[in-house]
C-alpha atoms as a PDB file:
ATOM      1  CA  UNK A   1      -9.693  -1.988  -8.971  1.00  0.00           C
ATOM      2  CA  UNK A   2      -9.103  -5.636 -10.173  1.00  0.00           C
ATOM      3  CA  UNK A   3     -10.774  -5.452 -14.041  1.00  0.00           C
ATOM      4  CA  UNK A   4     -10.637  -1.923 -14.426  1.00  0.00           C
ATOM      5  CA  UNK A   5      -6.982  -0.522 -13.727  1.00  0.00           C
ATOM      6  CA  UNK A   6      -4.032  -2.095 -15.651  1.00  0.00           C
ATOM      7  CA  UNK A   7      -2.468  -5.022 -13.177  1.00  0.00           C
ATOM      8  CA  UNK A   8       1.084  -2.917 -14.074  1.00  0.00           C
ATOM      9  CA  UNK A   9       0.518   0.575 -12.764  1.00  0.00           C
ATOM     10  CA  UNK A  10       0.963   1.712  -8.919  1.00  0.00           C
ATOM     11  CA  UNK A  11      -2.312   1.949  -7.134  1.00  0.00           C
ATOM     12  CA  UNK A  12      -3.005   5.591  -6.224  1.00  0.00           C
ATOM     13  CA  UNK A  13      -6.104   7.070  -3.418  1.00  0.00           C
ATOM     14  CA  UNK A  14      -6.072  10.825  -2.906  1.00  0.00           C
ATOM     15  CA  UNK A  15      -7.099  12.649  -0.212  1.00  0.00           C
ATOM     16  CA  UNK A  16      -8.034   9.634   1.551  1.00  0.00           C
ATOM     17  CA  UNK A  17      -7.970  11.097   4.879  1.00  0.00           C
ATOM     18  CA  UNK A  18     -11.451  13.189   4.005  1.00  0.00           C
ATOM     19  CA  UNK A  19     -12.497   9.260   4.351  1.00  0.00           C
ATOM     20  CA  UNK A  20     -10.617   7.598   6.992  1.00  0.00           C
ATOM     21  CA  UNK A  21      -9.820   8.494  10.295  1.00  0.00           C
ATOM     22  CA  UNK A  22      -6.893   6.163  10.697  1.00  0.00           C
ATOM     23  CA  UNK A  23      -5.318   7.656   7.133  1.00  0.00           C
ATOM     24  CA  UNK A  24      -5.996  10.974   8.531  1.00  0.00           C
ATOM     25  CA  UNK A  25      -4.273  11.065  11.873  1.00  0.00           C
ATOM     26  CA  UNK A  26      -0.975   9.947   9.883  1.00  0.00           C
ATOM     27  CA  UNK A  27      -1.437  12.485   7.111  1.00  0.00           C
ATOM     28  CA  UNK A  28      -2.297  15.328   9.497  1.00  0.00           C
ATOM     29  CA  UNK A  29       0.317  14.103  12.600  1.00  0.00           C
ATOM     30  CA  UNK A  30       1.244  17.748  14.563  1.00  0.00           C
ATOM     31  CA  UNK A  31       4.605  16.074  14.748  1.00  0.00           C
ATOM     32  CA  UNK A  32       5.018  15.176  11.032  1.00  0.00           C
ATOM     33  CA  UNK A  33       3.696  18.665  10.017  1.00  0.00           C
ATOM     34  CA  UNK A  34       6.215  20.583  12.687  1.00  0.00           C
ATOM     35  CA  UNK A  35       9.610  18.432  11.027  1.00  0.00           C
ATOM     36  CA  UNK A  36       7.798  19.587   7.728  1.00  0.00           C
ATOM     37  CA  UNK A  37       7.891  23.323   8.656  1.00  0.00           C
ATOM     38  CA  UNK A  38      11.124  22.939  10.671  1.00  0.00           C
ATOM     39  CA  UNK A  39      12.899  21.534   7.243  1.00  0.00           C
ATOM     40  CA  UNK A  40      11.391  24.114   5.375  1.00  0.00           C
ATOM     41  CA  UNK A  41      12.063  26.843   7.498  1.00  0.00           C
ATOM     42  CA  UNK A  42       8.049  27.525   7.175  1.00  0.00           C
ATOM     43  CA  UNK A  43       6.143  28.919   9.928  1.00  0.00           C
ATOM     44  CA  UNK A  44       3.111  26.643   9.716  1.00  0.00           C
ATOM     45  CA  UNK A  45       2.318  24.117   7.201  1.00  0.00           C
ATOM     46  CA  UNK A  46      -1.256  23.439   6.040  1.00  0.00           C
ATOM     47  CA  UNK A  47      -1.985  20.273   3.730  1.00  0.00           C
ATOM     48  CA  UNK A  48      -2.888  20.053   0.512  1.00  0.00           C
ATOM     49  CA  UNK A  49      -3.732  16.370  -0.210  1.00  0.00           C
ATOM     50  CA  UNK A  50      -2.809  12.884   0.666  1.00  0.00           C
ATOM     51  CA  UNK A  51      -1.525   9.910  -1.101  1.00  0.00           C
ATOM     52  CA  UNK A  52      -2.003   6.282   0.062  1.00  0.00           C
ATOM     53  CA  UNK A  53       0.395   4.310  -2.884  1.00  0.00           C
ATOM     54  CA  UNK A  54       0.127   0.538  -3.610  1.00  0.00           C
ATOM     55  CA  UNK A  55       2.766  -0.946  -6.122  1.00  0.00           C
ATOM     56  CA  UNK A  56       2.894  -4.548  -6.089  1.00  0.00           C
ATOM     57  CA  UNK A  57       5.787  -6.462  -7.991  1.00  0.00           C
ATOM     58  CA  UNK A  58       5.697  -6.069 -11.355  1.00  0.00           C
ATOM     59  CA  UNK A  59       4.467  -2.424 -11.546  1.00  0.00           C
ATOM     60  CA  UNK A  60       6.054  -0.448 -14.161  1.00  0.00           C
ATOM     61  CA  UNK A  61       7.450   2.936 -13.064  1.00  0.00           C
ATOM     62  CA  UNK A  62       6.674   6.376 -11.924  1.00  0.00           C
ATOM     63  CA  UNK A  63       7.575   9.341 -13.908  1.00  0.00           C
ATOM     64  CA  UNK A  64      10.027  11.801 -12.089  1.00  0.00           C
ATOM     65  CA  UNK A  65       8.765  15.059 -11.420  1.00  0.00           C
ATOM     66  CA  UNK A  66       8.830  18.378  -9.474  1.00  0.00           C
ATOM     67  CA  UNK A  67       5.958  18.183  -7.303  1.00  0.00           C
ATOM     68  CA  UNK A  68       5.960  22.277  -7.645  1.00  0.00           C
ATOM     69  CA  UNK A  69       5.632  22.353 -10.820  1.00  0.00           C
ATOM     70  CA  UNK A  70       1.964  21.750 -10.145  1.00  0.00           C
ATOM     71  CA  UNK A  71       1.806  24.530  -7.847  1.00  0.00           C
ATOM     72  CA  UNK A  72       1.322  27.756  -9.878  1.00  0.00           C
ATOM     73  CA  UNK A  73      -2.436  28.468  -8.953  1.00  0.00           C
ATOM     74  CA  UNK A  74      -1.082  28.789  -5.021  1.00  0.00           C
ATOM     75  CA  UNK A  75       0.774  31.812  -3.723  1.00  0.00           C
ATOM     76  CA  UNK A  76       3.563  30.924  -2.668  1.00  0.00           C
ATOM     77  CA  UNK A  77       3.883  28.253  -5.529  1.00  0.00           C
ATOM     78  CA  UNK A  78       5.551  25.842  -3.774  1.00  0.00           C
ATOM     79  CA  UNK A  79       5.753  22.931  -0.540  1.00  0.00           C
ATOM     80  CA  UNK A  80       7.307  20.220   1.253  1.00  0.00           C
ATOM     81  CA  UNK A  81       6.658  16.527   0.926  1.00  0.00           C
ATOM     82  CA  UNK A  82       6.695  13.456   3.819  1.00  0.00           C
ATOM     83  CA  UNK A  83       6.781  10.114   2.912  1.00  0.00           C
ATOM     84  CA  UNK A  84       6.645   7.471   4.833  1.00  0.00           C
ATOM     85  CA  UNK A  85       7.002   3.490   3.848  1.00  0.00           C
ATOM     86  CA  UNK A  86       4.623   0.774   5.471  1.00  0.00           C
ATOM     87  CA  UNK A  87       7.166  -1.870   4.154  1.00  0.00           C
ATOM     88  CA  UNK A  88      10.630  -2.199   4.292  1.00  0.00           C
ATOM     89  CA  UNK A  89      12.155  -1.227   1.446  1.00  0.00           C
ATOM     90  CA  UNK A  90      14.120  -2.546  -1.226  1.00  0.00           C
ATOM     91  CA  UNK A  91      15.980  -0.414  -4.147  1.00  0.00           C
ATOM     92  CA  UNK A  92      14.915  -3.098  -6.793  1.00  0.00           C
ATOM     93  CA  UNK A  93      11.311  -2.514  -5.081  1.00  0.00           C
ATOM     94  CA  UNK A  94      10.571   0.595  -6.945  1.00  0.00           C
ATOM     95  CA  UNK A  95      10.738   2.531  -4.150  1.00  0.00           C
ATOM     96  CA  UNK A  96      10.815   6.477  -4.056  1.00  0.00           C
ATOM     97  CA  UNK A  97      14.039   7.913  -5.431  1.00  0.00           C
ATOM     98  CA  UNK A  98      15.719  11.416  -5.522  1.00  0.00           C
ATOM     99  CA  UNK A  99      17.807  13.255  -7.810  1.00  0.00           C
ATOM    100  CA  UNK A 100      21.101  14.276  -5.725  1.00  0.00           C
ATOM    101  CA  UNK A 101      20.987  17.986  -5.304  1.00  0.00           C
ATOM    102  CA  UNK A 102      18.046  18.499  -7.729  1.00  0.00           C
ATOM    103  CA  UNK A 103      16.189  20.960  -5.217  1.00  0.00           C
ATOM    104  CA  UNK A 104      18.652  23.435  -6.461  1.00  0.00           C
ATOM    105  CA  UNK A 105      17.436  23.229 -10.103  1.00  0.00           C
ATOM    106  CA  UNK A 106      14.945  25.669 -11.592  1.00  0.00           C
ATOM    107  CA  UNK A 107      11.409  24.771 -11.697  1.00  0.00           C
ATOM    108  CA  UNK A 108      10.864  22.690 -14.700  1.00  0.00           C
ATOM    109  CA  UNK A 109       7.302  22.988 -16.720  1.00  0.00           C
ATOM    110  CA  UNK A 110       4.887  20.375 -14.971  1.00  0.00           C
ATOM    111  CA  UNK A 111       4.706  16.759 -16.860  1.00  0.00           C
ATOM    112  CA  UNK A 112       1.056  16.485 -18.237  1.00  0.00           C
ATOM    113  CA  UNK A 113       1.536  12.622 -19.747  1.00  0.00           C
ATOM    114  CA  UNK A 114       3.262   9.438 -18.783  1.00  0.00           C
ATOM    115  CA  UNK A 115       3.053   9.841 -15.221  1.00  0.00           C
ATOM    116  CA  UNK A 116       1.755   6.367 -14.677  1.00  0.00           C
ATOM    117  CA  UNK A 117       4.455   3.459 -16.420  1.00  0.00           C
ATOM    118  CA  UNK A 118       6.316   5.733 -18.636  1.00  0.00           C
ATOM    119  CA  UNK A 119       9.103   4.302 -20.952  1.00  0.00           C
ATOM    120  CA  UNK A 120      11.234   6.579 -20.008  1.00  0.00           C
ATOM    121  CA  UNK A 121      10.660   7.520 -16.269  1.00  0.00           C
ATOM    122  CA  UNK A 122      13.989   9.829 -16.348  1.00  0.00           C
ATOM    123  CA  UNK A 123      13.154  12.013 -19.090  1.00  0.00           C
ATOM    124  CA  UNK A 124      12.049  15.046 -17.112  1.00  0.00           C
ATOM    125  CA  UNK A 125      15.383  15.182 -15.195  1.00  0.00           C
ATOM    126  CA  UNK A 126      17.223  14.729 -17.732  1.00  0.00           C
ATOM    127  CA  UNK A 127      16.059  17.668 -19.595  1.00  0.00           C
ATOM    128  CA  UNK A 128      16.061  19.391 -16.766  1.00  0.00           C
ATOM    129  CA  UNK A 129      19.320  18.904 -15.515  1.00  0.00           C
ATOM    130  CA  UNK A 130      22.328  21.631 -15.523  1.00  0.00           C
ATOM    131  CA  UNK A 131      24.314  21.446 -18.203  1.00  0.00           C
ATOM    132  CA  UNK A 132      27.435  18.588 -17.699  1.00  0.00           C
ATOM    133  CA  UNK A 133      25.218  17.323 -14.345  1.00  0.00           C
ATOM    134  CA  UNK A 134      25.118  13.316 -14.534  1.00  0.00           C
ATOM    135  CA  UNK A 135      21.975  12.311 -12.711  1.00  0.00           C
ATOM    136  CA  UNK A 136      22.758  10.559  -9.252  1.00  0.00           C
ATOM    137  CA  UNK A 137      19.782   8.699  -7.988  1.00  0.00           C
ATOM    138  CA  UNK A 138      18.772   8.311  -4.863  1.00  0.00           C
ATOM    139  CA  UNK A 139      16.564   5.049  -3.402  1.00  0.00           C
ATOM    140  CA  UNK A 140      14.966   5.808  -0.050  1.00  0.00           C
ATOM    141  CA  UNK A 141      15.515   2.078   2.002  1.00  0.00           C
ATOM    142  CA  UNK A 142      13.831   1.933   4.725  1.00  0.00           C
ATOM    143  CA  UNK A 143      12.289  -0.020   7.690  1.00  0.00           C
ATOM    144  CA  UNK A 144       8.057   0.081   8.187  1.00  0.00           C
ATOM    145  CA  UNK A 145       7.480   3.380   9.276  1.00  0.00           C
ATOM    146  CA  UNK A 146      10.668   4.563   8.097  1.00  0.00           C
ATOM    147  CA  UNK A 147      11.082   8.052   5.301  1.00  0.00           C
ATOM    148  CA  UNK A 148      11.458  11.125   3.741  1.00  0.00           C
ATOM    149  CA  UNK A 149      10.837  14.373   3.483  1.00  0.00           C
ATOM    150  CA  UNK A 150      11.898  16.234  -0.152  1.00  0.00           C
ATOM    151  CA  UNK A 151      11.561  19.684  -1.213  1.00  0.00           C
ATOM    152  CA  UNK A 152       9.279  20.937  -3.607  1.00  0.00           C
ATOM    153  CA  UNK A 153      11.746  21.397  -6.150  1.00  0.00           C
ATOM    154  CA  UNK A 154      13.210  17.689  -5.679  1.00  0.00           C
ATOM    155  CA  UNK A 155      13.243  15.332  -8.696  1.00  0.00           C
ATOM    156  CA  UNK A 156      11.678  11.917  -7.812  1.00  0.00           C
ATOM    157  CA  UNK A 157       9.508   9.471  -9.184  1.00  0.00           C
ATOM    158  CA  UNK A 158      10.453   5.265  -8.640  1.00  0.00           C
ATOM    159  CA  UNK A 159      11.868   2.941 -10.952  1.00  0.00           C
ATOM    160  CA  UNK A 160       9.569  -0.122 -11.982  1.00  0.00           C
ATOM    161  CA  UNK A 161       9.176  -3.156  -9.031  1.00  0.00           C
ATOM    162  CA  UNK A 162      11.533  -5.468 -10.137  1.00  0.00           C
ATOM    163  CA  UNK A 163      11.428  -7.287  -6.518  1.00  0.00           C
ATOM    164  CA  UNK A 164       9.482 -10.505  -8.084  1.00  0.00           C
ATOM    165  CA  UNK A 165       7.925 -10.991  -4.921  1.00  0.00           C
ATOM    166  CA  UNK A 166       8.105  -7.344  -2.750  1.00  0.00           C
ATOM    167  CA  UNK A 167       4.908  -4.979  -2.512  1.00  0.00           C
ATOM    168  CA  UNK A 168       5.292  -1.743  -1.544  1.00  0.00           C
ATOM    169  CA  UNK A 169       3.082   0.383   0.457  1.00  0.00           C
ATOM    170  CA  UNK A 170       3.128   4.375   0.886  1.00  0.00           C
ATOM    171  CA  UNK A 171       1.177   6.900   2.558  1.00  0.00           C
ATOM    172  CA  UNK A 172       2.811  10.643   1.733  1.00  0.00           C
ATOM    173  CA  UNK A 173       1.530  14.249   3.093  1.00  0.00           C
ATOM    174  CA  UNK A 174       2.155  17.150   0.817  1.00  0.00           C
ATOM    175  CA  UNK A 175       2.150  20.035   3.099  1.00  0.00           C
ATOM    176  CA  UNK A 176       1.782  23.998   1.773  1.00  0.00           C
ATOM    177  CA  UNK A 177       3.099  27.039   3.825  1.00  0.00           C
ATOM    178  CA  UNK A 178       0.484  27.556   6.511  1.00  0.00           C
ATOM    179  CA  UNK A 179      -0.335  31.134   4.803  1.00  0.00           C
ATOM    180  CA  UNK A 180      -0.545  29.626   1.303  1.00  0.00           C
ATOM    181  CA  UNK A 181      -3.836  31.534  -0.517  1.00  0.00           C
ATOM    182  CA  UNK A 182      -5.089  30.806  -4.067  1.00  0.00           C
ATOM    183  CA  UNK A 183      -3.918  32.452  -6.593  1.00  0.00           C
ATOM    184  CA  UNK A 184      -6.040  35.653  -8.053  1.00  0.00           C
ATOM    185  CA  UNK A 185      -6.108  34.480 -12.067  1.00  0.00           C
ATOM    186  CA  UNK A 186      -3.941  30.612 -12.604  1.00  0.00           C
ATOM    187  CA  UNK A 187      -6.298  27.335 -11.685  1.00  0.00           C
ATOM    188  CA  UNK A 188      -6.065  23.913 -10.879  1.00  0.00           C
ATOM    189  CA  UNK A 189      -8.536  21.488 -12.490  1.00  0.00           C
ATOM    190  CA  UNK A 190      -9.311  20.167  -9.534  1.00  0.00           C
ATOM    191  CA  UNK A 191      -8.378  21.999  -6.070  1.00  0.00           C
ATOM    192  CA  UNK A 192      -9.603  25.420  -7.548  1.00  0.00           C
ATOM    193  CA  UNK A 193     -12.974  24.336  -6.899  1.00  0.00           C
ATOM    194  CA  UNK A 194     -12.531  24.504  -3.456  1.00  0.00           C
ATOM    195  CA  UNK A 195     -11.972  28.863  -3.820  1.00  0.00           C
ATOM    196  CA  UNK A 196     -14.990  30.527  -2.991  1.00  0.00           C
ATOM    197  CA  UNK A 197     -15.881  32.958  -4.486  1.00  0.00           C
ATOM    198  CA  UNK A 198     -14.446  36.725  -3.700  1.00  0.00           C
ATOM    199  CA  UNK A 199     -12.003  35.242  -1.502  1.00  0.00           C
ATOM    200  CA  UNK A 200      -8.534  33.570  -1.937  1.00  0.00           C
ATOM    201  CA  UNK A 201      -7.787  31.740   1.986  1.00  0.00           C
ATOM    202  CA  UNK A 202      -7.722  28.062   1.946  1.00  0.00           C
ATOM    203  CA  UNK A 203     -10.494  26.801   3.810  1.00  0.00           C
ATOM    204  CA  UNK A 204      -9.654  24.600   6.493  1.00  0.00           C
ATOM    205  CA  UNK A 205     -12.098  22.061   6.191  1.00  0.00           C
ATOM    206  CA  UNK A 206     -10.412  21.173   3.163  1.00  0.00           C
ATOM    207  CA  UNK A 207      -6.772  21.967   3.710  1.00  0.00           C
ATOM    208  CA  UNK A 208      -6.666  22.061   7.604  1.00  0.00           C
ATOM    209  CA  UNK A 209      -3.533  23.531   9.028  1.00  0.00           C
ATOM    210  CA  UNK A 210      -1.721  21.110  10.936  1.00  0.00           C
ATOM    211  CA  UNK A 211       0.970  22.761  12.920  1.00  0.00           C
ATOM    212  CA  UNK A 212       1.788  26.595  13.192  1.00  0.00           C
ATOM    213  CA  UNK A 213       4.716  27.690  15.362  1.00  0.00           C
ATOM    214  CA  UNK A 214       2.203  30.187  17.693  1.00  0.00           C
ATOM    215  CA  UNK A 215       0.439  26.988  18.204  1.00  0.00           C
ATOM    216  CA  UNK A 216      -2.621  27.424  16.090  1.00  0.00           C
ATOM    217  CA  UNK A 217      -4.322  24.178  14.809  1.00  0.00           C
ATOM    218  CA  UNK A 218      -7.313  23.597  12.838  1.00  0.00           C
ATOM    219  CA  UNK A 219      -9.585  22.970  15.807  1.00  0.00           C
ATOM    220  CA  UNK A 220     -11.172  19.804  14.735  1.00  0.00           C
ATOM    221  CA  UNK A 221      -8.200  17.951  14.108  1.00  0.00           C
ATOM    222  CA  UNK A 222      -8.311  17.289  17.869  1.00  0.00           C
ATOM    223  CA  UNK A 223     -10.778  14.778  16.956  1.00  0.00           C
ATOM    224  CA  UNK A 224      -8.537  12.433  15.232  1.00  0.00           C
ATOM    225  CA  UNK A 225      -7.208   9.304  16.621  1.00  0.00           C
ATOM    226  CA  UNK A 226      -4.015   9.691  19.047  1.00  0.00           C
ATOM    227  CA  UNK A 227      -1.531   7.145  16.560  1.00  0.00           C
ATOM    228  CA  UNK A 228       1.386   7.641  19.230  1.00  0.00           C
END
């Protein structure tokens, strides 16, 4: 918000679909979530939240992380990641960028500061990396419409947007293992307030399942908007 945020960090909405219909029909796509499971040799993939990502010219970077890292109150503890540009990309754009090869890595310990503009946005990799391993980054350029999809594991973050004059837009589905329950004793902050009590499932009104190779779907997902 103009006033409140810092003009230099990437604008950030989660779970934005639980607000708009259009957002949610992209997030939640059958298609997107079967290439998800397909990838990940998953048989069903669930989501667990949305981001819609704003980073205008001039925004300072995005640390690199595992996005599993954040995972250890789920069983299994990890997932797979789509995202998909509403620009066309440029590499000095700060768009999303991989580690080469980094999904084979151990998990690292999740990043708890200097997520947003960090001095040093490669840190975590760095650390992380295998011993003699040079890190080989990866820019994802694309057309509108245009992506990726990165394992849980995968190293990525974005560089700041040196463009001068290119804003980027993002909108990115994290997607869990269709049979992905909470785990019995680790929390999250915020998602393990969605466990009821006595029972570990993921309720589907909050982390529908979007594509299941018997060819379950959460049922009111048929309500969305056809995009296609």
């Amino acid at each position: 918000m103009r006033g409140r945020d810092p003009e230099d960090r990437t604008r950030q909405l989660c779970n934005a679909w639980k607000s708009d219909t259009v957002v949610a029909a992209q997030v939640l796509s059958e298609r997107t979530g079967r290439l998800a499971a397909e990838l990940a040799d998953y048989r069903g993939v669930r989501i667990l939240q949305d981001n819609v990502l704003w980073k205008p010219p001039g925004t300072k970077a995005i640390g690199f992380h595992q996005d599993s890292s954040y995972a250890d109150y789920l069983v299994p503890p990890e997932m797979i990641t789509c995202w998909i540009s509403l620009h066309e990309t440029r590499a000095d754009a700060g768009p999303i960028e991989f580690v080469r090869r980094s999904h084979t890595w151990p998990k690292a310990a999740p990043a708890r500061s200097e997520f947003h503009a960090p001095d040093d946005w490669l840190a975590g990799p760095r650390a992380a990396a295998p011993e003699a391993i040079e890190l080989d980054l990866v820019p994802v350029v694309v057309k509108p419409g245009g992506g990726s999809f990165h394992h849980g594991l995968t190293w990525h973050g974005s560089a700041p947007n040196r463009s001068g004059t290119v804003a980027r837009m993002a909108i990115v589905s994290h997607f869990l293992p269709a049979e992905t329950r909470f785990h019995e004793t680790n929390v999250d902050l915020n998602y393990s307030r969605y466990r009821r009590r006595g029972d570990l499932s993921m309720d589907e009104s909050f982390f529908p399942v979007v594509w299941t190779e018997s060819g379950y779907r959460t049922p009111w997902l048929a309500e969305l908007p056809d995009l296609e």
